[in-house]
Protein backbone atom coordinates (compact mmCIF):
# COMPACT_ATOMS: atom_id res chain seq x y z
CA UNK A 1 -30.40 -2.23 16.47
CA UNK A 2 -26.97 -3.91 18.03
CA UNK A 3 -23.54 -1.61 17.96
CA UNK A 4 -20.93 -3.28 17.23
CA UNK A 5 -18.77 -2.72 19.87
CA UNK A 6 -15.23 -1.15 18.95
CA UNK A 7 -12.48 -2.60 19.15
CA UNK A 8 -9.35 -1.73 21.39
CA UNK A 9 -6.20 -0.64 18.52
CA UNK A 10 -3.00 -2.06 20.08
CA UNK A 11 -1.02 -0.14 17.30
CA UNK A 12 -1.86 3.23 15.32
CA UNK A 13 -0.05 4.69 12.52
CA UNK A 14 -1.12 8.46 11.83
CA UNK A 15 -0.22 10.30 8.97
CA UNK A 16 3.18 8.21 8.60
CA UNK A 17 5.76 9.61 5.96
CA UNK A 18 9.08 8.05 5.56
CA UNK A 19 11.30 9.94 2.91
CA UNK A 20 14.35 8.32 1.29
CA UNK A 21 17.70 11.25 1.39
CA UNK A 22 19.16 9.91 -2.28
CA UNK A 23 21.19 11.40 -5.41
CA UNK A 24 17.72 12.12 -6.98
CA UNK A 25 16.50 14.21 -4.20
CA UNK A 26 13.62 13.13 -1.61
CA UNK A 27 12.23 9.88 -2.17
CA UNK A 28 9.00 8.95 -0.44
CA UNK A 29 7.86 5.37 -0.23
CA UNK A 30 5.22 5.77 2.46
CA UNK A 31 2.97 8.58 1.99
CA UNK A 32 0.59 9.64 4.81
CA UNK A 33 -0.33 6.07 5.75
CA UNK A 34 -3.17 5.40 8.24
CA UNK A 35 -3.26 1.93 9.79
CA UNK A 36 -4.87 0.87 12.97
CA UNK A 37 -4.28 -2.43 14.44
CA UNK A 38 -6.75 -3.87 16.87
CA UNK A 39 -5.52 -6.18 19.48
CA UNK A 40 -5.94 -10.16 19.57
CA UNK A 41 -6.83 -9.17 15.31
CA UNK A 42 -5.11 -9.98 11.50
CA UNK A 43 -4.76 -7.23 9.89
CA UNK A 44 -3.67 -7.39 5.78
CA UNK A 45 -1.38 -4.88 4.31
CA UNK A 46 -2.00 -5.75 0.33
CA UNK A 47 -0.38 -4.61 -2.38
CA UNK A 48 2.58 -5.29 -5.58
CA UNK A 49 6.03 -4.98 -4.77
CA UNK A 50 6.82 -1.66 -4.58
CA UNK A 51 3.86 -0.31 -2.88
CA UNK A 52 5.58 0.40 0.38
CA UNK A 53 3.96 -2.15 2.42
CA UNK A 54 8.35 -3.92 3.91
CA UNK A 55 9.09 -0.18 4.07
CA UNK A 56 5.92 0.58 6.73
CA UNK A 57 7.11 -2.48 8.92
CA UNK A 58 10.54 -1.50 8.39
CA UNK A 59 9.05 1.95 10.17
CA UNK A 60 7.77 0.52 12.92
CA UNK A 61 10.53 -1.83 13.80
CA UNK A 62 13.21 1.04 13.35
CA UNK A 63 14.69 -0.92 10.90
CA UNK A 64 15.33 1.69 8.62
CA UNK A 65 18.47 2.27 6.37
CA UNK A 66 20.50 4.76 7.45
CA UNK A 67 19.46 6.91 4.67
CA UNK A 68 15.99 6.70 5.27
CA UNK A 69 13.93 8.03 7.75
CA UNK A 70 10.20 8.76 9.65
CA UNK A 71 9.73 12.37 8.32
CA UNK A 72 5.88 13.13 9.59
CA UNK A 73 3.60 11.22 11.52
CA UNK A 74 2.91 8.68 14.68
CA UNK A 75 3.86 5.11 15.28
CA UNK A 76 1.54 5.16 18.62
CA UNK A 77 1.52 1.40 20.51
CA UNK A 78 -0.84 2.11 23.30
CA UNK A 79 0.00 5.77 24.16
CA UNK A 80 3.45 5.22 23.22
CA UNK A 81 4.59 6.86 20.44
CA UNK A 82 7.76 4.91 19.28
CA UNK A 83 9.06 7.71 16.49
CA UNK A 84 10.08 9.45 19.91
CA UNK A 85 11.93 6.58 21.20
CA UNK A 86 15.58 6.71 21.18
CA UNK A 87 17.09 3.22 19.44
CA UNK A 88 17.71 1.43 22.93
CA UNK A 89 14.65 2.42 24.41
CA UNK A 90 13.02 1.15 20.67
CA UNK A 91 15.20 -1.99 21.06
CA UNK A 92 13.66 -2.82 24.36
CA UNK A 93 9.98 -2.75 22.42
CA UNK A 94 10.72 -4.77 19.44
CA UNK A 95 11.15 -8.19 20.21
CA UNK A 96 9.17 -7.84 23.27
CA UNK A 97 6.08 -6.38 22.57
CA UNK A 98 6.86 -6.03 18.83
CA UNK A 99 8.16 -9.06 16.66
CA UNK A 100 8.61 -9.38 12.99
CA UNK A 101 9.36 -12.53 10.43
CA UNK A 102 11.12 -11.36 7.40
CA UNK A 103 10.07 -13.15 4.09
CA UNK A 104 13.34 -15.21 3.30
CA UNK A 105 14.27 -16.82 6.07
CA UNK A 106 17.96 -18.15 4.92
CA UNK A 107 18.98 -14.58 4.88
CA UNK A 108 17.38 -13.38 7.99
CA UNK A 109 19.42 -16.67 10.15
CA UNK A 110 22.90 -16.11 10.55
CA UNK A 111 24.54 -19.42 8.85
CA UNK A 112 27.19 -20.19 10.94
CA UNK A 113 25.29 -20.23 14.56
CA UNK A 114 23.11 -22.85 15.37
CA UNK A 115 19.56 -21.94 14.86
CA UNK A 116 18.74 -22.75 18.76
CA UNK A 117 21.26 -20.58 20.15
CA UNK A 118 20.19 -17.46 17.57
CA UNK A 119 16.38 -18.05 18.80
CA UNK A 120 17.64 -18.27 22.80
CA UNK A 121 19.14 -14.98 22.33
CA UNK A 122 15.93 -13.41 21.53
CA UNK A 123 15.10 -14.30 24.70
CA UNK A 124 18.21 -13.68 26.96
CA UNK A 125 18.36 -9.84 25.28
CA UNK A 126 14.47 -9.33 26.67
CA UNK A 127 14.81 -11.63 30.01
CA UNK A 128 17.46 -12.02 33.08
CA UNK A 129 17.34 -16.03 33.36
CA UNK A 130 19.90 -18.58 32.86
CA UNK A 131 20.94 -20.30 29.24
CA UNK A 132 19.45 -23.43 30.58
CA UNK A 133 15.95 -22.23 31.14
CA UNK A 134 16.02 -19.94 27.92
CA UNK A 135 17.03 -23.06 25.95
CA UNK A 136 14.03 -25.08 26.85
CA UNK A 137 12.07 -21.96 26.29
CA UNK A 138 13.89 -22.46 22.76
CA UNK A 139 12.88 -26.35 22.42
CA UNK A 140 9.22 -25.99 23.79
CA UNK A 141 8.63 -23.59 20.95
CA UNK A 142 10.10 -25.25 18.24
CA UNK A 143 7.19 -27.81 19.49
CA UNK A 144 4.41 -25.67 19.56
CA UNK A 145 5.45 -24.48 15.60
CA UNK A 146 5.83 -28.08 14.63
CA UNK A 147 9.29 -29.00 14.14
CA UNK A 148 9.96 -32.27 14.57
CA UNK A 149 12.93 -33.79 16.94
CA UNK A 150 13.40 -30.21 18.52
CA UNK A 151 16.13 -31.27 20.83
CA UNK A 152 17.93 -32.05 17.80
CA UNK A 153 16.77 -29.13 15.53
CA UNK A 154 18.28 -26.63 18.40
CA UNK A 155 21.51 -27.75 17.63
CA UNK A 156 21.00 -27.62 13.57
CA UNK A 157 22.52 -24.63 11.45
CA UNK A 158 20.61 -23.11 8.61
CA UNK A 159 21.94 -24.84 6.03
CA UNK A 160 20.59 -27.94 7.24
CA UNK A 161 16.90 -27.18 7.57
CA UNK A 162 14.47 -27.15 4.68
CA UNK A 163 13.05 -23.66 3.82
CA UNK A 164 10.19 -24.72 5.60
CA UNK A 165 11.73 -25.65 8.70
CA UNK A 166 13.37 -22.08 8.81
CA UNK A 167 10.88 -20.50 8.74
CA UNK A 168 9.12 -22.36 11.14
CA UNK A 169 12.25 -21.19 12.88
CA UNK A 170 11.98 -17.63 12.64
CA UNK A 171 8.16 -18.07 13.93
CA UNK A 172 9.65 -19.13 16.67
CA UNK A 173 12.29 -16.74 17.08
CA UNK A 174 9.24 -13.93 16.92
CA UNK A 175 6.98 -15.44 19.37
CA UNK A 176 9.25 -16.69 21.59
CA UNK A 177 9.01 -13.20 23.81
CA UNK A 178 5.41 -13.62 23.39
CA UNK A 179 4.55 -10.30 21.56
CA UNK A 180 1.62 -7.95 21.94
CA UNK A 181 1.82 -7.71 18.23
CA UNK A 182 3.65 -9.99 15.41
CA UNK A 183 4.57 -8.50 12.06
CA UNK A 184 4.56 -11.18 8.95
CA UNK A 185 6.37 -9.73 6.46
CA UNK A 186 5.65 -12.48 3.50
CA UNK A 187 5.95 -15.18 5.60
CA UNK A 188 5.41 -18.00 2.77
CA UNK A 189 6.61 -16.58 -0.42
CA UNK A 190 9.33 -19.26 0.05
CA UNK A 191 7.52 -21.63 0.35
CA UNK A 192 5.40 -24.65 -1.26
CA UNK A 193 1.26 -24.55 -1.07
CA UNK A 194 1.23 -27.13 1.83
CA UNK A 195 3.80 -25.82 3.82
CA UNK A 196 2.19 -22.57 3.45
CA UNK A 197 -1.18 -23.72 4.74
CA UNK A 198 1.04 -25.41 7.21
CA UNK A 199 2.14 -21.84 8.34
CA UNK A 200 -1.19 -20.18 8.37
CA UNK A 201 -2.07 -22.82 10.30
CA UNK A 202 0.08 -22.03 12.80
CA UNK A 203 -0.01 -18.65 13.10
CA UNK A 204 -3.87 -18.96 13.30
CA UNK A 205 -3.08 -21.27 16.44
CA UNK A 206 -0.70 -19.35 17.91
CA UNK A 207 -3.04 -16.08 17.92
CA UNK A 208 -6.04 -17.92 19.45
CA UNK A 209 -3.69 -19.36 22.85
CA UNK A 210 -1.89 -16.09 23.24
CA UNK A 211 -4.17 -13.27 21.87
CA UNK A 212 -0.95 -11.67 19.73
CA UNK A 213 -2.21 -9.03 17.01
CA UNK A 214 -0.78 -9.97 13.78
CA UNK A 215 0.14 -7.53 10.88
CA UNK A 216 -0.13 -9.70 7.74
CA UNK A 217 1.72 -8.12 4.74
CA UNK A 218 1.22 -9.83 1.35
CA UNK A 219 0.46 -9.66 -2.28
CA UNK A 220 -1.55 -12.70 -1.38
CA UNK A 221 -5.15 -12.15 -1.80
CA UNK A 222 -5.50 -16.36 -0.93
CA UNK A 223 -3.77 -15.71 2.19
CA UNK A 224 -5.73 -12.42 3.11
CA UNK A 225 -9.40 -14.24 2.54
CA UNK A 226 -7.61 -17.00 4.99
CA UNK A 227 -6.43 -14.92 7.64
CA UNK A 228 -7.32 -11.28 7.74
CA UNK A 229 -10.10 -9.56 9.95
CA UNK A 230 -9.42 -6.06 8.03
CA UNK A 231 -7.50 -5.35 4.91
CA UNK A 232 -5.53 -1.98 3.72
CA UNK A 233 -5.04 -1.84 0.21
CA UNK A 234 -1.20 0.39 -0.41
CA UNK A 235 -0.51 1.30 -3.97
CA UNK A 236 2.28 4.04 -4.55
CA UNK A 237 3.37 4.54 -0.83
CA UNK A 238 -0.66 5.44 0.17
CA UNK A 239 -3.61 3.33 1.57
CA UNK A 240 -6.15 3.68 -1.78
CA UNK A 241 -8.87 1.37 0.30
CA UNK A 242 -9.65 -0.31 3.56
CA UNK A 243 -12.37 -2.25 4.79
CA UNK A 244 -13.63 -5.81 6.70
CA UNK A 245 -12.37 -8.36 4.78
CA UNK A 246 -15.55 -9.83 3.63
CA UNK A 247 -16.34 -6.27 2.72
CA UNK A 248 -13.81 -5.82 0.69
CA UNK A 249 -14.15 -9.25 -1.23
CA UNK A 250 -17.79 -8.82 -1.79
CA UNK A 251 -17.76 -4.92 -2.65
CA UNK A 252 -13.97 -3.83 -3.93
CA UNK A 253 -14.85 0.07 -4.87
CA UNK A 254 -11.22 0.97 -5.53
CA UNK A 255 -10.04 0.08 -9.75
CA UNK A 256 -7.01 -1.24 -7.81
CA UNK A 257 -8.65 -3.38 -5.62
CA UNK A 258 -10.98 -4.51 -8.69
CA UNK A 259 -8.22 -5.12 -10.76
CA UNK A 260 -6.13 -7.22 -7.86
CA UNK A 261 -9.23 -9.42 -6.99
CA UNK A 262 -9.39 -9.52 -11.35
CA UNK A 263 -6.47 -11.40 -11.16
CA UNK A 264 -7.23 -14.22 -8.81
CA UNK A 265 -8.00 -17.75 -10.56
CA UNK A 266 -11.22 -18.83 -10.26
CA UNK A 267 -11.84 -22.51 -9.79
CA UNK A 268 -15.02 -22.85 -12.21
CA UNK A 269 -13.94 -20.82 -14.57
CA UNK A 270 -11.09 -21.64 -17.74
CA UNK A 271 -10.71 -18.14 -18.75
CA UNK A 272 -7.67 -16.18 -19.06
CA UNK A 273 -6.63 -14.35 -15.52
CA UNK A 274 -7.05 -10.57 -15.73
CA UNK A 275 -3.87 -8.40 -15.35
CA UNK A 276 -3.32 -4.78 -14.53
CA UNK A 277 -1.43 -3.00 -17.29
CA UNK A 278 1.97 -1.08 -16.48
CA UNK A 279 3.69 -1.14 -13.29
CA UNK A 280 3.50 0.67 -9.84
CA UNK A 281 5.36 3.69 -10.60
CA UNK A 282 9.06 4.66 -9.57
CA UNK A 283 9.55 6.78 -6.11
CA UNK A 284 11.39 9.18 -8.17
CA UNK A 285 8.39 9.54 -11.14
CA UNK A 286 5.43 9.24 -9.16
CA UNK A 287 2.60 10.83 -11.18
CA UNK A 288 0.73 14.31 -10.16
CA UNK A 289 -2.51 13.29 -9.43
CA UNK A 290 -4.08 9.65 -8.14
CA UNK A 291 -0.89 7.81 -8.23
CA UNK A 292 -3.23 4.74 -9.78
CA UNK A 293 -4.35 7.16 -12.99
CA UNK A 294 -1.91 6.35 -15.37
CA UNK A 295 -2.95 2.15 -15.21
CA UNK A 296 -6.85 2.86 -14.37
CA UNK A 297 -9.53 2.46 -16.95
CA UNK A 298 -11.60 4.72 -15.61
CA UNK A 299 -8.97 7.82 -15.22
CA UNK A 300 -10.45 10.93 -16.19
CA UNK A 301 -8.17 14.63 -16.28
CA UNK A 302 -8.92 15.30 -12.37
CA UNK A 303 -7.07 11.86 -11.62
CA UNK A 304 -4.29 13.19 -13.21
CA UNK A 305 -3.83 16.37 -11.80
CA UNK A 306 -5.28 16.15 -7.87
CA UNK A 307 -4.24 13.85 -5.73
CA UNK A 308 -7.83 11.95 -4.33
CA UNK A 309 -8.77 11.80 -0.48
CA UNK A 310 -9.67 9.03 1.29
CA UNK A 311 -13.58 9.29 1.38
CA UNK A 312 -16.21 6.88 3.58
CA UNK A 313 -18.34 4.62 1.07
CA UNK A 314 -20.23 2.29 4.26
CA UNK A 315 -19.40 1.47 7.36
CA UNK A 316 -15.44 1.27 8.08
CA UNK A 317 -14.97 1.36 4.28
CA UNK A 318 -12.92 3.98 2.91
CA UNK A 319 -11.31 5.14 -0.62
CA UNK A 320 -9.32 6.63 -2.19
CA UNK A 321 -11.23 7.61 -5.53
CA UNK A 322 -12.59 10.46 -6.93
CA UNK A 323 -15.34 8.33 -8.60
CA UNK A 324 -15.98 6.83 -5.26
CA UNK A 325 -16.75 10.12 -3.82
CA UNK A 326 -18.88 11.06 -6.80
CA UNK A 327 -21.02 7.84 -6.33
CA UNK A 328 -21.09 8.94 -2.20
CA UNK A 329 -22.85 12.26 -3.58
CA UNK A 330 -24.87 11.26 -6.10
């Protein structure tokens, strides 16, 4: 029989807690999360609003408010562990070997700088050459993510590029440094269905000539069966499942995960979509027990008073469900 061999993790978060300091005590929107990214891989992060996916990249960028902070845990790339890092040395890392692409890009440009000159300084703060050379850096890119007349686009402002175009833009302005690893924070909730598959597109390219790991984070189950090589399923601030993609499509064990894929249209079928009921709990009333128990249908008085581990249900497939462990035993 053939092992699969393993795969080398560019980026590992252990145990990661980030607490919120506010007027209602503690808050904590990432809970003891366990990620591993592998390099030259997609990687989904999956989940509703709320679940604490923006606040894990916000983690590992350091681009925390300044009332939040990592409380437990490593953000190890290679042996580096970058919750150690002072913010210059962290500053040095992101954008370099860390890059991210927020989900609107109109507020992540600044509007009154050319869009040319905001990408060339991405690469001035990580590199000692001249403005010249770093602004045909600037235009080569903006051809390699499609934009059209670049030489003209470099000296454009925000306000006079279509949301596609900007963020086409802020791809760009992330892979310009070419990074080890490329966070995607939403990347096309902004956008329309073609310019979407435009943009997965690209990134797809852009991976396979330059080998950049890519942490996809989405409530996008389309754009996860697209583009992800391993999903993590975050409900609540914790990872409730995690498996191969085609794993995870073909044998959901979590009632999350079952409930999420529930909800996807099917294109044979003219029934009603399926919805979850309620909504992911506040940070400051998270439940007891399995932060999922008060929406699952299968919630007996355990899941509402003990919290569930993460248990091993096949080969790189793990949940967090105490009816997934019973099945394990039985």
């Amino acid at each position: 029989m053939e092992h699969k061999e393993k795969d080398e993790i560019l980026l590992r978060l252990e145990n990661l807690k980030t607490v919120i300091s506010s007027k209602d005590g503690k808050l904590v929107p990432v809970d003891g999360v366990d990620i591993e990214i592998p390099k030259g891989k997609t990687v989904g992060v999956v989940g509703e609003s709320g679940c604490g996916k923006s606040m894990t990249a916000m983690s590992i960028m350091g681009l925390l408010p300044s009332n939040t902070r990592v409380e437990e845990g490593k953000i190890l790339l290679g042996e580096t562990d970058l919750t150690k890092l002072s913010p210059k040395e962290l500053r040095k890392i992101t954008g370099d070997k860390i890059s991210i692409i927020f989900q609107e890009p109109m507020t992540s440009l600044n509007p009154v700088i050319q869009v040319g000159k905001q990408v060339r300084e991405a690469i001035l703060l990580h590199e000692k050459i001249s403005k010249e050379e770093a602004k045909q850096r600037v235009i080569e890119i903006f051809k390699q993510v499609g934009i059209p007349e670049p030489e003209r686009r470099y000296r454009a402002y925000p306000h006079q590029l279509s949301g596609g175009l900007r963020q086409r833009v802020m791809i760009g302005m992330a892979m310009v440094c070419n990074p080890d690893l490329l966070i995607a924070d939403e990347p096309t909730t902004a956008l329309d269905v073609t310019i979407e598959a435009q943009i997965l597109h690209l990134m797809r390219q852009l991976q396979k000539q330059k080998g950049t790991s890519i942490m996809m984070i989405t409530h996008n189950l389309g754009v996860v069966a697209e583009l992800c090589d391993k999903v993590y399923v975050m409900y609540a601030g914790k990872v409730v499942e995690t498996a191969d993609v085609y794993e995870l499509f073909k044998n959901p064990q979590h009632p999350y995960t079952i409930g999420l894929l529930g909800a996807l249209p099917k294109m044979d079928s003219n029934q009603r979509l399926d919805s979850i009921e309620g909504m992911v709990p506040t940070l400051k009333d998270m439940p007891a027990g399995c932060r999922f128990a008060p929406r699952c249908p299968h919630a007996t008085e355990q899941c509402s008073k003990q919290q569930p581990p993460l248990v091993s249900v096949g080969a790189e497939h793990q949940v967090r469900c105490f009816l997934a462990g019973a099945k394990e035993e039985n």
